[in-house]
PDB file of N, CA and C in Angstrom:
ATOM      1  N   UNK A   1     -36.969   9.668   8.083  1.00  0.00           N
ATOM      2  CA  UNK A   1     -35.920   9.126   7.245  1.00  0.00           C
ATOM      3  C   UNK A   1     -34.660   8.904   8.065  1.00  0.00           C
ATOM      4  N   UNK A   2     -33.873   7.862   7.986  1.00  0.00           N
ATOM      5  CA  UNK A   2     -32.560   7.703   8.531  1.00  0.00           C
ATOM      6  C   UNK A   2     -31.772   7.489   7.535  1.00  0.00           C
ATOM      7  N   UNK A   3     -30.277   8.105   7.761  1.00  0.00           N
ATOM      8  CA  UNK A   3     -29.340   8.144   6.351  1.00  0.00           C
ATOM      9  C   UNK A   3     -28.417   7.746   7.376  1.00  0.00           C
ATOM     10  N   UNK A   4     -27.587   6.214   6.970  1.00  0.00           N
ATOM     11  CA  UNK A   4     -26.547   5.955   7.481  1.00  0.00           C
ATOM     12  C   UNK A   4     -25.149   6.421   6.759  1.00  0.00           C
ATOM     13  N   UNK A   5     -24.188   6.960   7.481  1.00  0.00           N
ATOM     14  CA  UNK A   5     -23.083   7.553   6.791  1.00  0.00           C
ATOM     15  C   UNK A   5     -21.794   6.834   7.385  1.00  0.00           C
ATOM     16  N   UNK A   6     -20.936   6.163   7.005  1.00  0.00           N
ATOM     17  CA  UNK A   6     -19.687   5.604   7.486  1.00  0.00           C
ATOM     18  C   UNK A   6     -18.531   6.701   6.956  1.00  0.00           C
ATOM     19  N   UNK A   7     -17.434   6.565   8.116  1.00  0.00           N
ATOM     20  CA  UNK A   7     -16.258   7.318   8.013  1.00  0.00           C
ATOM     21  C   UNK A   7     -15.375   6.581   9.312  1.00  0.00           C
ATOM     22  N   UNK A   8     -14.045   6.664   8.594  1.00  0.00           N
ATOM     23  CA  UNK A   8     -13.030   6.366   9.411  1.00  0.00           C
ATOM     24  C   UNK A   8     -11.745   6.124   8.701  1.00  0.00           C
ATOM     25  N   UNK A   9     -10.722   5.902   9.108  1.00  0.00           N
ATOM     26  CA  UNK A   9      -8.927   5.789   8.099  1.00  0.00           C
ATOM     27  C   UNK A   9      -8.771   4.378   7.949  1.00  0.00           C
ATOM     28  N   UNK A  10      -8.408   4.673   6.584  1.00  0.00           N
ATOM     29  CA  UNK A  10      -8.032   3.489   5.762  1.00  0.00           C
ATOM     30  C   UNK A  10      -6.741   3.395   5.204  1.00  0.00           C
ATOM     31  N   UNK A  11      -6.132   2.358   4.724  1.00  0.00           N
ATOM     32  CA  UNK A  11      -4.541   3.118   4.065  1.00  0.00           C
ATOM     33  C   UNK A  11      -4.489   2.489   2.807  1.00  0.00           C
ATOM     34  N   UNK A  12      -4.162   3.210   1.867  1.00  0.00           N
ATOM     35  CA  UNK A  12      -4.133   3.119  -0.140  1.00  0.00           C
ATOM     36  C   UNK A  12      -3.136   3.317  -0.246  1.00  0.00           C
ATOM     37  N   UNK A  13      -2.625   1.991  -1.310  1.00  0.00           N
ATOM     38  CA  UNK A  13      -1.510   1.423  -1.303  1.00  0.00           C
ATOM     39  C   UNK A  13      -1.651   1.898  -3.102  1.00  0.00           C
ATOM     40  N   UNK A  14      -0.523   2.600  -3.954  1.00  0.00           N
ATOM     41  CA  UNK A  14      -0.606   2.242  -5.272  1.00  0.00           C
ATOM     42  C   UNK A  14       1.325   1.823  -5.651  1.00  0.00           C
ATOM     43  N   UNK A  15       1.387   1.083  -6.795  1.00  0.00           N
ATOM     44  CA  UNK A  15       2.446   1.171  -7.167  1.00  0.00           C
ATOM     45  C   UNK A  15       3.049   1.666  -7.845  1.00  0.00           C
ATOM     46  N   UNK A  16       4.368   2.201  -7.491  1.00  0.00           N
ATOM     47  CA  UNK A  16       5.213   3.452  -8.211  1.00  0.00           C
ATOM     48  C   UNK A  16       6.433   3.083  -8.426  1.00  0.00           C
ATOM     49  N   UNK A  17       6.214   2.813 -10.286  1.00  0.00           N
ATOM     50  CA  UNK A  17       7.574   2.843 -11.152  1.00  0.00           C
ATOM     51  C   UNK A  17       7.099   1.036 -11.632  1.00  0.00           C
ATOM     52  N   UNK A  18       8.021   0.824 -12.665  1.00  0.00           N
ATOM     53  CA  UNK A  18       7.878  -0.825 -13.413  1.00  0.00           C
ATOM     54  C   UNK A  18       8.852  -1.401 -12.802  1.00  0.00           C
ATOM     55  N   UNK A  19       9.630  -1.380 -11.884  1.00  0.00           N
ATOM     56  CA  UNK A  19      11.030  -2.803 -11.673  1.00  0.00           C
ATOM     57  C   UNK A  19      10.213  -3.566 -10.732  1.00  0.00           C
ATOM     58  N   UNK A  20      10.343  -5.121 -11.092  1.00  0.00           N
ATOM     59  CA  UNK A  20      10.508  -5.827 -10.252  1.00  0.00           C
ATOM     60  C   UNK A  20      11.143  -6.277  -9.848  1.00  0.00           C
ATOM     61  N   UNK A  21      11.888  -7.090  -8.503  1.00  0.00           N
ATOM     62  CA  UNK A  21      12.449  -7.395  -7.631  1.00  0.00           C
ATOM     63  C   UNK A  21      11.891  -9.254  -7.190  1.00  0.00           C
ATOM     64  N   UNK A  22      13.223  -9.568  -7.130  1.00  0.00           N
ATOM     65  CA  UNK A  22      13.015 -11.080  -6.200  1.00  0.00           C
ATOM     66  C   UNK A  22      12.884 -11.212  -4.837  1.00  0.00           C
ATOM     67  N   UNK A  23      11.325 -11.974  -4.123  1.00  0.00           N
ATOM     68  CA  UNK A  23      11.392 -11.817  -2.970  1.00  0.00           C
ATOM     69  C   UNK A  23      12.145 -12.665  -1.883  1.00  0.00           C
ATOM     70  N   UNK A  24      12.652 -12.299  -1.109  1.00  0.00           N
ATOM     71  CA  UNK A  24      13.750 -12.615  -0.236  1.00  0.00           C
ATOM     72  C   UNK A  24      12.916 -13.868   0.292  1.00  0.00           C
ATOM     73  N   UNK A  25      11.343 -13.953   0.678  1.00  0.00           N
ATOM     74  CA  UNK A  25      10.920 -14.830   1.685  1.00  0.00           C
ATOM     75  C   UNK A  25      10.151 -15.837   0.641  1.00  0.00           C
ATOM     76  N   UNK A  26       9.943 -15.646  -0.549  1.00  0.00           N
ATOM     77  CA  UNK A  26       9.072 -16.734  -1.333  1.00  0.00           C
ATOM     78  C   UNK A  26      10.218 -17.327  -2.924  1.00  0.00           C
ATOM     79  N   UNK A  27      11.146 -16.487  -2.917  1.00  0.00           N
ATOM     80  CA  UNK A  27      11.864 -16.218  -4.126  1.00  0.00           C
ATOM     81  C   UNK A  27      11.280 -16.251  -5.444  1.00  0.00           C
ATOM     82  N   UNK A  28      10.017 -15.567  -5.448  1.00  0.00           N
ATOM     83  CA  UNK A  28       8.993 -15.164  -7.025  1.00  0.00           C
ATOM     84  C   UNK A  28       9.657 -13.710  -6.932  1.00  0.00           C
ATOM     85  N   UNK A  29       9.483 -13.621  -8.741  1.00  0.00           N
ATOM     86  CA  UNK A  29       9.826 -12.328  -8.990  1.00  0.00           C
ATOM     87  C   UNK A  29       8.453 -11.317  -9.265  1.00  0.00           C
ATOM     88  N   UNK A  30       8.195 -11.216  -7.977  1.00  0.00           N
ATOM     89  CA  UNK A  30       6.688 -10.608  -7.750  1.00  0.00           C
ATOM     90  C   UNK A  30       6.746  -9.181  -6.698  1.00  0.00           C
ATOM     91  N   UNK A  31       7.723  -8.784  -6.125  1.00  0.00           N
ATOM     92  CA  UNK A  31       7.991  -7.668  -5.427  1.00  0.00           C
ATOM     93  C   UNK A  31       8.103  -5.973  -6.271  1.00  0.00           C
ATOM     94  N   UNK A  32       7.057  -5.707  -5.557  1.00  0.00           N
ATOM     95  CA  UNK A  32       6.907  -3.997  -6.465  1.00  0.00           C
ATOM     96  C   UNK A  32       7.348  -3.022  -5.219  1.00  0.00           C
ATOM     97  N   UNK A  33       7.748  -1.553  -6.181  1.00  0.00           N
ATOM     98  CA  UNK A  33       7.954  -0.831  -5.320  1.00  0.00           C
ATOM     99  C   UNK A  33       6.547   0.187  -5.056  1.00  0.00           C
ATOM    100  N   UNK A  34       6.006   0.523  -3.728  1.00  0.00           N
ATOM    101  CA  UNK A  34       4.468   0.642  -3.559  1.00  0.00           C
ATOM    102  C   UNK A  34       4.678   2.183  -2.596  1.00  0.00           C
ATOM    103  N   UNK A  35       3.606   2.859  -2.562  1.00  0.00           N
ATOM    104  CA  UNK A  35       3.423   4.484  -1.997  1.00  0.00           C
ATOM    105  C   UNK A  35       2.437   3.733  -0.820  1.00  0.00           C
ATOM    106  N   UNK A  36       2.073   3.866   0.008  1.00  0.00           N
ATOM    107  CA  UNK A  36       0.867   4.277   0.957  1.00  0.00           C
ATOM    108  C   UNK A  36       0.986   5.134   1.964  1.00  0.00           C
ATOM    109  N   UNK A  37      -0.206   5.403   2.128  1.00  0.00           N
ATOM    110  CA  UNK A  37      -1.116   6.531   2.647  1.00  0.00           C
ATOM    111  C   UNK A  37      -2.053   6.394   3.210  1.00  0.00           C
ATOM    112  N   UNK A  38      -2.109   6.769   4.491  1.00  0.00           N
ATOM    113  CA  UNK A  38      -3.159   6.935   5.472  1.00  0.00           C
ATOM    114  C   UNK A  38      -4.177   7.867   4.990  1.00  0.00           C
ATOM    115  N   UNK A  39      -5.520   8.013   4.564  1.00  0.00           N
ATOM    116  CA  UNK A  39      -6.527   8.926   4.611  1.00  0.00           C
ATOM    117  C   UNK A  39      -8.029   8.392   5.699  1.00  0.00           C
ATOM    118  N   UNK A  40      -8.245   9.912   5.556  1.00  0.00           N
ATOM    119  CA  UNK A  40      -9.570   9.873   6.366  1.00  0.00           C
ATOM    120  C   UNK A  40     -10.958   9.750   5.158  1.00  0.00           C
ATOM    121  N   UNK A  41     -11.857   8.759   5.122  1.00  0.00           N
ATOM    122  CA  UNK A  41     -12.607   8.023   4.133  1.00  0.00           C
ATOM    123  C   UNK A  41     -13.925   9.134   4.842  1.00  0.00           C
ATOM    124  N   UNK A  42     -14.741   9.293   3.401  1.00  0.00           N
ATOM    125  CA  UNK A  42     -16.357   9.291   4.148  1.00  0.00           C
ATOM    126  C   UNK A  42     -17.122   8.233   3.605  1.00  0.00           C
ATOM    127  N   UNK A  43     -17.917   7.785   3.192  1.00  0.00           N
ATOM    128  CA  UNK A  43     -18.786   6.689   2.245  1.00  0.00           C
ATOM    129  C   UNK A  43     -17.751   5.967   2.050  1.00  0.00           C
ATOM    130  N   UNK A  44     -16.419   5.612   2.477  1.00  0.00           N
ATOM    131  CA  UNK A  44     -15.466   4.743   1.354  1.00  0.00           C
ATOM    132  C   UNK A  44     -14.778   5.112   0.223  1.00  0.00           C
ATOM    133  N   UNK A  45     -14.943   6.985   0.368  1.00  0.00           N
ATOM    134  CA  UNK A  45     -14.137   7.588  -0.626  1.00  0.00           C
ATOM    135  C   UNK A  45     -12.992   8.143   0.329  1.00  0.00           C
ATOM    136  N   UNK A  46     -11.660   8.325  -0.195  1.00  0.00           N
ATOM    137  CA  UNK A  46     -10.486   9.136   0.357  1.00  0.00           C
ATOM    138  C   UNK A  46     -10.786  10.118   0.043  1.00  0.00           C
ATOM    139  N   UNK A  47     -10.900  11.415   1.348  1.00  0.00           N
ATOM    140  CA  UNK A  47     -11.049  12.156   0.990  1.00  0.00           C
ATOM    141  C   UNK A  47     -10.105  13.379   1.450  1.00  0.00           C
ATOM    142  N   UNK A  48      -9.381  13.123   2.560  1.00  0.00           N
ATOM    143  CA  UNK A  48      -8.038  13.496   3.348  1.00  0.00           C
ATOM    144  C   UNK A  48      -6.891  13.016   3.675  1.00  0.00           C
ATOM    145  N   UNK A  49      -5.517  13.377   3.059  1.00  0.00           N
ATOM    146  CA  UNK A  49      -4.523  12.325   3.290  1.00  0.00           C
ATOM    147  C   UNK A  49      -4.315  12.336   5.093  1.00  0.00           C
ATOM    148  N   UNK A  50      -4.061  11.900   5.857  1.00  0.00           N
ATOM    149  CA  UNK A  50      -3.469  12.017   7.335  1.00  0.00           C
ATOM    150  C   UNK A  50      -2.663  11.278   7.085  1.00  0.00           C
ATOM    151  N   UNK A  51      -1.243  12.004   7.843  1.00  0.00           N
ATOM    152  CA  UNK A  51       0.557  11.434   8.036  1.00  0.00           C
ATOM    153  C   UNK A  51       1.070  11.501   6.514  1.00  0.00           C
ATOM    154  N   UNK A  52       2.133  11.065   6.562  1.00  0.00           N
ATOM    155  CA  UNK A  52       3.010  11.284   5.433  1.00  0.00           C
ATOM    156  C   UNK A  52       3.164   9.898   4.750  1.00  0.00           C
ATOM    157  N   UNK A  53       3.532   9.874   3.859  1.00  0.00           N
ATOM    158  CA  UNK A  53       3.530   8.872   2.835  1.00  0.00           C
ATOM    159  C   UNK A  53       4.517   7.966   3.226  1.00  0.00           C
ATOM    160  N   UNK A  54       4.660   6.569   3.174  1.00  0.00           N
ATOM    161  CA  UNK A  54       5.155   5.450   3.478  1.00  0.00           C
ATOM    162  C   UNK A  54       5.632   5.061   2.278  1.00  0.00           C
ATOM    163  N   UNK A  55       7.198   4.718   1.983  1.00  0.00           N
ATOM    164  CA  UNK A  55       7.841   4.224   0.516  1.00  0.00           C
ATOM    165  C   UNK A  55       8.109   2.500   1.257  1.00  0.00           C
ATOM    166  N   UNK A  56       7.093   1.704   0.288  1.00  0.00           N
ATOM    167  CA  UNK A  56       7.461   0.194   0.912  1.00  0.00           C
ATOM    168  C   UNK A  56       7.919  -0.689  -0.404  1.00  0.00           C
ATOM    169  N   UNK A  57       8.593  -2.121  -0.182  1.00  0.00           N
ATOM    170  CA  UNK A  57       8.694  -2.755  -1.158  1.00  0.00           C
ATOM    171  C   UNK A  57       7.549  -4.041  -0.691  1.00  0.00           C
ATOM    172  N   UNK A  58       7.169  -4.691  -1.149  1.00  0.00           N
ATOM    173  CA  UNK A  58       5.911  -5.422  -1.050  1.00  0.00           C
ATOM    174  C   UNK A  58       5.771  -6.735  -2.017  1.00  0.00           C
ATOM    175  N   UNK A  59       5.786  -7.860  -1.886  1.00  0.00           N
ATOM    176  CA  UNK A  59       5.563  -9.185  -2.397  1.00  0.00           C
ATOM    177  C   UNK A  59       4.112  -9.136  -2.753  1.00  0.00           C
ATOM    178  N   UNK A  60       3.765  -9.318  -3.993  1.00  0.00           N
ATOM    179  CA  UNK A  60       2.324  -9.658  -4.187  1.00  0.00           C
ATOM    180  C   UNK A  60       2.208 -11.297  -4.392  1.00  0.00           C
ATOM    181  N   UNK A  61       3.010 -12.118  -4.144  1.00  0.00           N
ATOM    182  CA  UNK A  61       2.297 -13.039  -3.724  1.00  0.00           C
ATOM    183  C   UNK A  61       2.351 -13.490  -2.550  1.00  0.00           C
ATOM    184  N   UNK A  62       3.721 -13.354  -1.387  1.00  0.00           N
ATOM    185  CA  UNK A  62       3.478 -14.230  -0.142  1.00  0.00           C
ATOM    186  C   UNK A  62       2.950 -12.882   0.700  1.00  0.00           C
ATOM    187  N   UNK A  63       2.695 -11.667   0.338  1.00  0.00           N
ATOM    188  CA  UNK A  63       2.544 -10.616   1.013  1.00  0.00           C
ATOM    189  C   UNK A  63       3.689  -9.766   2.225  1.00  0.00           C
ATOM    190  N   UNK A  64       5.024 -10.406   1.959  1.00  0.00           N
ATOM    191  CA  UNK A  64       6.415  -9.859   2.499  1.00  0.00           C
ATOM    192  C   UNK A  64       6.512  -8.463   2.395  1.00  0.00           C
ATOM    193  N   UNK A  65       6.617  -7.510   3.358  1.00  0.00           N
ATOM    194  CA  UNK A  65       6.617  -6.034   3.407  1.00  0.00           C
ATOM    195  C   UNK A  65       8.100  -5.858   3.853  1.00  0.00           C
ATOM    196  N   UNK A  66       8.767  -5.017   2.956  1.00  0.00           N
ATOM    197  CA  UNK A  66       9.926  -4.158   3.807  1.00  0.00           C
ATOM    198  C   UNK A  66      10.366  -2.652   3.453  1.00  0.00           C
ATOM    199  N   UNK A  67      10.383  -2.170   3.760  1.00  0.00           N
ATOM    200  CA  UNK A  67      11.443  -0.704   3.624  1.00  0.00           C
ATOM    201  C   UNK A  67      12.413  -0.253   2.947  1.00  0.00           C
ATOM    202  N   UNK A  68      13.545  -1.349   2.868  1.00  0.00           N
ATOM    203  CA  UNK A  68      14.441  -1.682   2.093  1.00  0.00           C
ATOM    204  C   UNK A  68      14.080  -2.465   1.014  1.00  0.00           C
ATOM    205  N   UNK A  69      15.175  -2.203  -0.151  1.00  0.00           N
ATOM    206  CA  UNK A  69      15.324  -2.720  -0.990  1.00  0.00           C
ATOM    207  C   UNK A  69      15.797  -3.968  -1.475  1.00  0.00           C
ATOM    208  N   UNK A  70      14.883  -5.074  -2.102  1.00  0.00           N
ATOM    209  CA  UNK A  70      15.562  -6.173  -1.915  1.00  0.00           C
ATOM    210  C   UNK A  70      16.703  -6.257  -3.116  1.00  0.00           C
ATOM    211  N   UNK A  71      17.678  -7.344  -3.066  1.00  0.00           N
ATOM    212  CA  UNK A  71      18.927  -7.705  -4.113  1.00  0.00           C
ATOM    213  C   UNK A  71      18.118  -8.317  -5.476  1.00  0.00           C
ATOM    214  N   UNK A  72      18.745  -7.552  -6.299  1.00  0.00           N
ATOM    215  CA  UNK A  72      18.213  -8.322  -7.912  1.00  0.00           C
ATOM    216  C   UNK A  72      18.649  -9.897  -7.299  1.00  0.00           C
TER     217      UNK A  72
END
């Protein structure tokens, strides 16, 4: 029998809190404020966080990432 097993880090992104924001690079009002996290996966499940949590702001449509906060 052979059982293939995958593992390796992935990073999970969820969003935290309801405001949206206008994006600076597409100007849609589509920018959330988002958590991610580095974990170590086995099968494609998280199963260990590794590093500390990342606070980003994030465009869901042109995909614009920043740190800061953009201007209403």
């Amino acid at each position: 029998m052979f059982f293939c097993f995958t593992f390796g880090l992935d990073h999970f992104k969820r969003k935290s809190g309801h405001q949206v924001w206008h994006c600076p690079n597409c100007s849609d009002h589509s920018v959330h404020y988002i958590k991610s996290n580095q974990c170590f996966t086995f099968c494609f499940i998280p199963l260990i966080p590794c590093g500390g949590t990342k606070h980003l702001y994030e465009c869901s449509t042109c995909g614009w990432i920043n740190v800061n906060q953009p201007l209403r």
